[in-house]
Protein backbone atom coordinates (compact mmCIF):
# COMPACT_ATOMS: atom_id res chain seq x y z
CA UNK A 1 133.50 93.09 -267.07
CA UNK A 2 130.61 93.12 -264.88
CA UNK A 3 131.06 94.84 -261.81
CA UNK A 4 130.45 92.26 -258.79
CA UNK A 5 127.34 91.93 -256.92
CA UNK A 6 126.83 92.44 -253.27
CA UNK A 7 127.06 89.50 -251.61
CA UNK A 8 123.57 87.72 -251.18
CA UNK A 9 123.55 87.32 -247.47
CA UNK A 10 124.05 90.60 -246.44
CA UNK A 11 120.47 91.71 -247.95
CA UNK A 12 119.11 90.72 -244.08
CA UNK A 13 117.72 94.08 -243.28
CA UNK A 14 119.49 96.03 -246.36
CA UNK A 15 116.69 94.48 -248.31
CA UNK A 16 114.02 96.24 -246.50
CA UNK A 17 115.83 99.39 -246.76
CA UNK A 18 115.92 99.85 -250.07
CA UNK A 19 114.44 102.82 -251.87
CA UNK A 20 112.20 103.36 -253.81
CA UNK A 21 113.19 103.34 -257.74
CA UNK A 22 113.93 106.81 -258.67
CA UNK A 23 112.85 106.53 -262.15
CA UNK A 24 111.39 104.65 -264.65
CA UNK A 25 113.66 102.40 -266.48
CA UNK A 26 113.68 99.71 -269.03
CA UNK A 27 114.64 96.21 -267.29
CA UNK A 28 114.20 93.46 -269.36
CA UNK A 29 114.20 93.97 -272.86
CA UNK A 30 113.75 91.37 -275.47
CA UNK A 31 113.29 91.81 -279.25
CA UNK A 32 112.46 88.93 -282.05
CA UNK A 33 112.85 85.83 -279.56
CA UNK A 34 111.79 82.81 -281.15
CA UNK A 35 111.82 79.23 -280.09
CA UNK A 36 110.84 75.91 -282.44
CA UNK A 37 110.41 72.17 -281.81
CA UNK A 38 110.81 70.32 -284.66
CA UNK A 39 108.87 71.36 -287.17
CA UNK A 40 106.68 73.96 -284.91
CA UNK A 41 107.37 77.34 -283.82
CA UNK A 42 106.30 77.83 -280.09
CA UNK A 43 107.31 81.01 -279.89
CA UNK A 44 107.46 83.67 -282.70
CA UNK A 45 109.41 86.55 -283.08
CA UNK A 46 108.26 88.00 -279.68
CA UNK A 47 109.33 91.33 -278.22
CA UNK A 48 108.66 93.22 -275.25
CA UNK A 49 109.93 95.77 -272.91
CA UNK A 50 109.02 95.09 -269.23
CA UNK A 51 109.98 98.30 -266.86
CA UNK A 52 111.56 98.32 -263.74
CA UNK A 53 109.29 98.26 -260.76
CA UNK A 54 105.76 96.79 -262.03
CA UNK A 55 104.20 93.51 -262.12
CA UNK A 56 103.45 92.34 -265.48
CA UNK A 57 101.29 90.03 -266.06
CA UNK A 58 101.48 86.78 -268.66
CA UNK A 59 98.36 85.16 -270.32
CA UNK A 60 97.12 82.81 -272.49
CA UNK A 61 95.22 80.04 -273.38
CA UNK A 62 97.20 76.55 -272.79
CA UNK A 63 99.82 75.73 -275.73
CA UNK A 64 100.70 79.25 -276.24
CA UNK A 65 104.08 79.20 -275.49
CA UNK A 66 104.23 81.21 -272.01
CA UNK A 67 106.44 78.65 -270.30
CA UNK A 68 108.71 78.17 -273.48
CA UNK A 69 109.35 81.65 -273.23
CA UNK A 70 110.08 81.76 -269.99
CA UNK A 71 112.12 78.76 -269.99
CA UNK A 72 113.98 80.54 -273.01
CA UNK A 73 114.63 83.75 -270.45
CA UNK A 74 115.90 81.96 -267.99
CA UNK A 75 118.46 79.69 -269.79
CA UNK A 76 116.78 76.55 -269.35
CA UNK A 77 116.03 76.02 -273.46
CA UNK A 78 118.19 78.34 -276.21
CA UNK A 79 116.03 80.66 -278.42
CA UNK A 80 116.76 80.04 -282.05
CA UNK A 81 116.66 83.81 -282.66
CA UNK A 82 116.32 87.03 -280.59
CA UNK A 83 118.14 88.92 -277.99
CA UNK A 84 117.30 89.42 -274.57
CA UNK A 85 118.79 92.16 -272.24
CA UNK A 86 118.54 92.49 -268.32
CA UNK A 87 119.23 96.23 -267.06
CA UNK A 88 121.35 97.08 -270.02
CA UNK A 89 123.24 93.61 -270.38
CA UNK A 90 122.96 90.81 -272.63
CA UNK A 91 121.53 87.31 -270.90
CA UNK A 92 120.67 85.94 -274.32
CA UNK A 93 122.27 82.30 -274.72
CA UNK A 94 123.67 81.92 -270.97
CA UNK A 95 123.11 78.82 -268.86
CA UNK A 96 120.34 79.08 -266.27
CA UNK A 97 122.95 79.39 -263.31
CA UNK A 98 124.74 82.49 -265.42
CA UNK A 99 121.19 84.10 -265.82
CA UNK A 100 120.33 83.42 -262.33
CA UNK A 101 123.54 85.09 -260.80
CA UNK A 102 122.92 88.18 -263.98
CA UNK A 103 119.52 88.73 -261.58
CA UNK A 104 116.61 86.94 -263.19
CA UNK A 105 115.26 84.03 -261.28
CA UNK A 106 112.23 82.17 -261.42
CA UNK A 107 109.61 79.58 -259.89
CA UNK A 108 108.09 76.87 -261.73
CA UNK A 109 104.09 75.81 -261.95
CA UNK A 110 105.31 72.54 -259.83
CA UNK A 111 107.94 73.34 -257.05
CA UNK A 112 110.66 71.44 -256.95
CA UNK A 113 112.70 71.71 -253.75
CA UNK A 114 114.68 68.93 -252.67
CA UNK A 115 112.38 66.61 -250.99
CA UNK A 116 115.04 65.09 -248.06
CA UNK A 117 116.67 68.18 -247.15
CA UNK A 118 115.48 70.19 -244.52
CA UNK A 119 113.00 73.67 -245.59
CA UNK A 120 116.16 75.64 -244.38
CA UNK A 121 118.69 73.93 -246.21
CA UNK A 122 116.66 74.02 -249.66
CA UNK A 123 116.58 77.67 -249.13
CA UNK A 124 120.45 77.88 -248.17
CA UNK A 125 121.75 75.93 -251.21
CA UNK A 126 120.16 79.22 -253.42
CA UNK A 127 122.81 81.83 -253.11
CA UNK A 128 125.56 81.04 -256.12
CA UNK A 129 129.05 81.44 -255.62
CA UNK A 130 129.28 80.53 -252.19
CA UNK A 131 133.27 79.81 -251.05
CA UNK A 132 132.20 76.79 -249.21
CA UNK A 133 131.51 75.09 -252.89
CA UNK A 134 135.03 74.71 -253.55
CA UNK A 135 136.05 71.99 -251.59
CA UNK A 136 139.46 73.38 -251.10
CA UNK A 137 138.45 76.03 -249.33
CA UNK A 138 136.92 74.10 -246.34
CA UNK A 139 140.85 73.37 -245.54
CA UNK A 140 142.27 76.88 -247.43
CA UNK A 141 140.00 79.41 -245.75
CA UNK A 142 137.58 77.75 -243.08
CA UNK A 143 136.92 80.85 -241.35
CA UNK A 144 135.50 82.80 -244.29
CA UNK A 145 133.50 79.54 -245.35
CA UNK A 146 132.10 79.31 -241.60
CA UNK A 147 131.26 82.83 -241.51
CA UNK A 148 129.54 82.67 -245.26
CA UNK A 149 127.63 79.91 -243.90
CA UNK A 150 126.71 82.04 -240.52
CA UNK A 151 125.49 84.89 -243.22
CA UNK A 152 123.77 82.61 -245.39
CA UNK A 153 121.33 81.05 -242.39
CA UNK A 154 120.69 84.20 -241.04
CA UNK A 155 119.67 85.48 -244.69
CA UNK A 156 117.26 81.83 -245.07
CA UNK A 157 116.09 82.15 -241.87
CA UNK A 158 115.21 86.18 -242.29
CA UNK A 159 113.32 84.90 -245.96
CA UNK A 160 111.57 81.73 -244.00
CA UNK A 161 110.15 83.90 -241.63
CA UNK A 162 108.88 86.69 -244.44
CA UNK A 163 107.24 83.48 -245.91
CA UNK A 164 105.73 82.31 -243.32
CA UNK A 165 107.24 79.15 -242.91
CA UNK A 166 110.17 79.71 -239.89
CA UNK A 167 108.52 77.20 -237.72
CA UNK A 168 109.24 74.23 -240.59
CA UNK A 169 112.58 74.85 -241.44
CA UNK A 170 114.11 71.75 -239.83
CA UNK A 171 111.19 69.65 -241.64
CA UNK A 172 112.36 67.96 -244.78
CA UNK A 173 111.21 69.76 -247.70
CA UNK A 174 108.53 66.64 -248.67
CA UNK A 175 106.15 67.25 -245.85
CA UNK A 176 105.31 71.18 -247.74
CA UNK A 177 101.84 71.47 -249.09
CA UNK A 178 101.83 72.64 -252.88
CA UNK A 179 100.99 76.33 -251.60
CA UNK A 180 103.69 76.04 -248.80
CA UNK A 181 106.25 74.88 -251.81
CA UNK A 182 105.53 77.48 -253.79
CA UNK A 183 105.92 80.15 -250.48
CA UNK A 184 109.69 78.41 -250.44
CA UNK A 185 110.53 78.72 -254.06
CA UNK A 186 109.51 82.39 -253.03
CA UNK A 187 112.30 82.55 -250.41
CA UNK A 188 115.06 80.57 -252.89
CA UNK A 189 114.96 83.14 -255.14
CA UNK A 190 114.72 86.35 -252.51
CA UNK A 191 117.76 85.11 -250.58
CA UNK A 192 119.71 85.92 -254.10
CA UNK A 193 118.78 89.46 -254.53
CA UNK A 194 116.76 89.22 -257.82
CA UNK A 195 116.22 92.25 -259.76
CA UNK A 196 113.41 90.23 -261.95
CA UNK A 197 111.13 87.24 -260.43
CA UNK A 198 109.39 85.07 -262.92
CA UNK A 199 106.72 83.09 -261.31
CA UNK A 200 105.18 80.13 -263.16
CA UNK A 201 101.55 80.24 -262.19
CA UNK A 202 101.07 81.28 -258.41
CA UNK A 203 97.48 80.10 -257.81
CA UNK A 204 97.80 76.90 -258.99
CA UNK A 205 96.57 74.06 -257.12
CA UNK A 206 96.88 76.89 -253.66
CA UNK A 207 94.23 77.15 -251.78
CA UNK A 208 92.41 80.76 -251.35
CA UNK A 209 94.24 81.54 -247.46
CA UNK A 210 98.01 80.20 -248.94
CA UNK A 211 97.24 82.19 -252.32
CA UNK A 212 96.37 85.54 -250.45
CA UNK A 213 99.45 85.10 -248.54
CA UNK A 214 101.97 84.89 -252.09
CA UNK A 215 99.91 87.55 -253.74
CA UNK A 216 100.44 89.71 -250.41
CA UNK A 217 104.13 89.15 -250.50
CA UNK A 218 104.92 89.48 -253.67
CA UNK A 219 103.00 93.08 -253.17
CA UNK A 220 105.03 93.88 -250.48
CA UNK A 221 108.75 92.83 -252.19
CA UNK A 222 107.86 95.17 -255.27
CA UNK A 223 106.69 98.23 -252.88
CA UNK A 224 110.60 97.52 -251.72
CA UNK A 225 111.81 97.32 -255.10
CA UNK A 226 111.65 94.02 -256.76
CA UNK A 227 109.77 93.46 -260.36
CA UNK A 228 107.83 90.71 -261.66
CA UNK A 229 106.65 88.70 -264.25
CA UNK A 230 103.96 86.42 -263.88
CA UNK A 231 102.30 83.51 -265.95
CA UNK A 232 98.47 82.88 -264.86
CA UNK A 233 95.32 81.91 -265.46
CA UNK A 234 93.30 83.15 -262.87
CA UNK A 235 91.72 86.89 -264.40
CA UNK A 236 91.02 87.78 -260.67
CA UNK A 237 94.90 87.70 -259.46
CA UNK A 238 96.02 89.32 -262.94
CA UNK A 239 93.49 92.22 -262.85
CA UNK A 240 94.26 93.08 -259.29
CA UNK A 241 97.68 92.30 -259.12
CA UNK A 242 98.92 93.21 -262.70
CA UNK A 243 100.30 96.35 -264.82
CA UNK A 244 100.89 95.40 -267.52
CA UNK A 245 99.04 92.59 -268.91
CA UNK A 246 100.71 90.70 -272.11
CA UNK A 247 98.76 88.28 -273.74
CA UNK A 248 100.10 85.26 -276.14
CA UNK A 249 98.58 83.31 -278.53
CA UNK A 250 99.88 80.45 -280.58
CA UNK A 251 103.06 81.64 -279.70
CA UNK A 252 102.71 85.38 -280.56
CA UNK A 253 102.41 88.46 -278.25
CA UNK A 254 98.75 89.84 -279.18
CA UNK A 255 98.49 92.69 -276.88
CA UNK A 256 99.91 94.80 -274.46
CA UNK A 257 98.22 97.00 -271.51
CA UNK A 258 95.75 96.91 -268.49
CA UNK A 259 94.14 94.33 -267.42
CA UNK A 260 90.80 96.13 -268.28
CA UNK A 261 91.93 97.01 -272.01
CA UNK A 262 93.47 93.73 -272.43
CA UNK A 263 90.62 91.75 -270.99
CA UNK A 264 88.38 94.25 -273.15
CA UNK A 265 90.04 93.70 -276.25
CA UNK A 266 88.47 91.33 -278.58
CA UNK A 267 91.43 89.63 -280.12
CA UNK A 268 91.49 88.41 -276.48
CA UNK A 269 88.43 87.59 -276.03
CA UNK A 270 88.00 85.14 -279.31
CA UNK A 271 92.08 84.00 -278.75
CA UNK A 272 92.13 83.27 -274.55
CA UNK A 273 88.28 83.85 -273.27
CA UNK A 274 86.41 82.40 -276.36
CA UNK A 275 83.94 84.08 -278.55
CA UNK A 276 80.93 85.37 -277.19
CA UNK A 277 77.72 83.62 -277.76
């Protein structure tokens, strides 16, 4: 049975005391994964060991099945084949939510908050298991929902204001640029304590000021601890940001390394950069 997770809200300034990971370790381990629609395999027989700690980085050309395997990570589509663990435990073939509350969260290439609700309240609604979702226990135990609640503000508010974006948070959700939505899927996911972040092309339609801002957070939440995986296309953020790089192609995993042998290699460069003249 797995042992129960620290309650979400408390991470306010337990977050940003937490050490540095003693050792290397394997966190997200998946062998053989395959995915097929119809007739056509997206993603074959894929495997990969991403370590605790780094941020790895995704790419391909378009159609090569990054966001099918991500979306087959998280939960959102079942794999046909394959196993995928998380820090020692098997997420392969759980529903998003279950995968979600196992640690592995993600942000999509479009943001999708909910539009009406306030920036705060989109970020609040993240944390799962929260008391005050069985309607029961707004008559059984009132006090503990209230003082959930109280914890889960503080813990939205605390992630709002590491985004950047504490002076919206009674706006509704609509008003967000795309780089300002993609700064709150940043908090959703942080207010749950991930141990792995997948984020669905960062730069994407963000401008240059809003995209310095996520790359410079997402340096500073895996110097406290937090690992990522990241799907893009822009070379400049991967060979900065990333270590490792994986590339894909027509829904295999070519290559594995640094950005400079990866981007070096020439499988890549006919496959993703195109074949020199």
């Amino acid at each position: 049975m797995q042992a129960a997770r620290p309650p979400a809200v408390l991470l306010h300034l337990k977050y940003m005391q937490r050490p540095t990971l003693p050792q290397v370790r394997a966190l997200l381990d998946v062998v053989n994964l395959s995915k097929s629609f119809g007739g056509h395999q997206v993603v074959k027989q894929v495997s990969f060991v991403l370590q605790a700690g780094v941020i790895g980085g995704l790419i391909g050309p378009n159609g090569a099945g990054k966001t099918t395997l991500f979306n087959c990570l998280t939960g959102f589509m079942p794999a046909q084949s394959g196993s995928v663990h998380l820090d020692g435990r098997s997420i392969g073939g759980l529903s998003s939510s279950a995968v979600f509350a196992a640690g592995l969260a993600r942000t999509f290439q479009i943001p999708r908050p909910f539009p009406e609700m306030t920036v705060l309240d989109n970020v609040m609604l993240a944390p799962r298991g929260q008391i005050g979702e069985r309607f029961w226990n707004n008559w059984l135990q009132p006090s503990r929902v209230t003082a959930q609640e109280r914890q889960t503000r503080e813990a939205a508010r605390y992630w709002l204001d590491f985004v950047g974006l504490s002076t919206l948070e009674t706006q509704a959700a609509r008003i967000l640029s795309g780089g300002q939505r993609k700064l709150l899927e940043l908090a959703r996911v942080m207010v749950a304590q991930p141990k792995l972040v997948l984020l669905d092309e960062p730069a994407a339609g963000v401008n240059p000021a809003l995209l310095d801002q996520i790359v410079d957070k997402v340096r500073v939440l895996n110097a406290q601890g937090t690992t990522f995986l990241i799907i893009e296309h822009n070379m400049d953020l991967v060979a900065s940001l990333c270590d490792p790089v994986m590339v894909m192609a027509q829904g295999q995993l070519l290559i594995t390394g640094t950005a400079q042998t990866v981007l070096n290699d020439p499988q890549v460069v006919q496959a993703y950069l195109g074949s020199p003249a």
